[in-house]
Protein backbone atom coordinates (compact mmCIF):
# COMPACT_ATOMS: atom_id res chain seq x y z
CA UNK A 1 5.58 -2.79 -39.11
CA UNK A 2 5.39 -5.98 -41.22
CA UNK A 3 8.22 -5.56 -42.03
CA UNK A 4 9.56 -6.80 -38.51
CA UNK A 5 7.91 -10.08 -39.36
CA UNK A 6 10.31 -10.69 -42.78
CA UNK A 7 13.74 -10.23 -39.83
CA UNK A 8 11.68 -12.69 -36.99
CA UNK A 9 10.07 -15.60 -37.26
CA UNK A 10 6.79 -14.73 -35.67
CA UNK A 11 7.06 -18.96 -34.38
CA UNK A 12 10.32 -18.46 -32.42
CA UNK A 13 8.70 -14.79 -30.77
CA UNK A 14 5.84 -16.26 -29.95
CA UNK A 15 7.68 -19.32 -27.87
CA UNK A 16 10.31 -16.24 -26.53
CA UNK A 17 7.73 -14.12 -25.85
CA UNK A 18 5.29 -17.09 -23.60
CA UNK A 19 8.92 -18.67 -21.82
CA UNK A 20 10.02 -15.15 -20.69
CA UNK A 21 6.17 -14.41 -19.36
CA UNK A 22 6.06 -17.57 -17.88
CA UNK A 23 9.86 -17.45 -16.50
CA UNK A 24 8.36 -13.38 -14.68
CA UNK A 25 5.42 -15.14 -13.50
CA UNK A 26 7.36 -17.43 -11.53
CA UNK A 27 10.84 -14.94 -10.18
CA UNK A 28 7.10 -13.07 -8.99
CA UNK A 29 5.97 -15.65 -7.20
CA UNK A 30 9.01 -16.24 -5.59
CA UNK A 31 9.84 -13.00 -4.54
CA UNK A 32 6.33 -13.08 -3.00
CA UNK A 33 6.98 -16.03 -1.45
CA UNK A 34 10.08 -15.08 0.41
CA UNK A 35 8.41 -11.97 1.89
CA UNK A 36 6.98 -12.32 5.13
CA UNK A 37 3.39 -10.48 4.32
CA UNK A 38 2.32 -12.34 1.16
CA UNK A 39 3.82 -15.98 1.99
CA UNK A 40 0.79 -17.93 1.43
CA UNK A 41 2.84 -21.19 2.53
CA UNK A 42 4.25 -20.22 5.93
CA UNK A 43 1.33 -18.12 6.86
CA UNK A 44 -1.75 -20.69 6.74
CA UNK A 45 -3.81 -18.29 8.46
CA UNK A 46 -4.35 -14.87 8.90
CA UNK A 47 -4.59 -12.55 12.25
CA UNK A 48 -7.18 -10.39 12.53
CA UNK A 49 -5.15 -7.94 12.10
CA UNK A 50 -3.94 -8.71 8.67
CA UNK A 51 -7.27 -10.13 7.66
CA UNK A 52 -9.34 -8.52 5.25
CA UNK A 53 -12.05 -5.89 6.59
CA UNK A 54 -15.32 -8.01 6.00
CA UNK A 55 -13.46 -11.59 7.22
CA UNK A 56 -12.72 -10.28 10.88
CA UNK A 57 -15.62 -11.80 12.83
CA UNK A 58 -17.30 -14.95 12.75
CA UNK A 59 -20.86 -14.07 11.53
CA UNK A 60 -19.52 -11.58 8.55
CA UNK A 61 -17.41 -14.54 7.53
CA UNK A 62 -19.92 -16.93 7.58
CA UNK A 63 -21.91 -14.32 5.27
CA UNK A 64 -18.97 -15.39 2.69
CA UNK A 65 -19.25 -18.86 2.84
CA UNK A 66 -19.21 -20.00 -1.39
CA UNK A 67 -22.12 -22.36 -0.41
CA UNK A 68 -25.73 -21.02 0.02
CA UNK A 69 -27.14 -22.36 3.36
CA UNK A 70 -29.06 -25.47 3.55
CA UNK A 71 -32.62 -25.86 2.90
């Protein structure tokens, strides 16, 4: 296997390898983007409908507030 490393510069892969994750990562976003379920742009808010389980009514969603309540 090190021999791999003598035919690459292990630099250059490195730099290919993070441009072509990065370069995925966004053609993902993207394509999530242009769908009409997971556009978080378009669709500010939820229905219930779509919501998740626990976020449907008021009290359950004021259970998952990321503040404790007041003292």
């Amino acid at each position: 296997m090190h021999r791999i490393w003598l035919m690459y510069d292990p630099r250059r892969v490195m730099v290919a390898l993070a441009g072509f994750i990065g370069a995925l990562a966004f053609v993902i976003h993207f394509i999530l983007l242009s769908s009409q379920r997971y556009s978080w742009i378009e669709n500010g808010t939820l229905s219930s409908a779509q919501a998740p389980v626990g976020a449907s009514s008021p009290a359950m969603a004021a259970e998952m507030s990321p503040l404790p309540a007041g003292r």
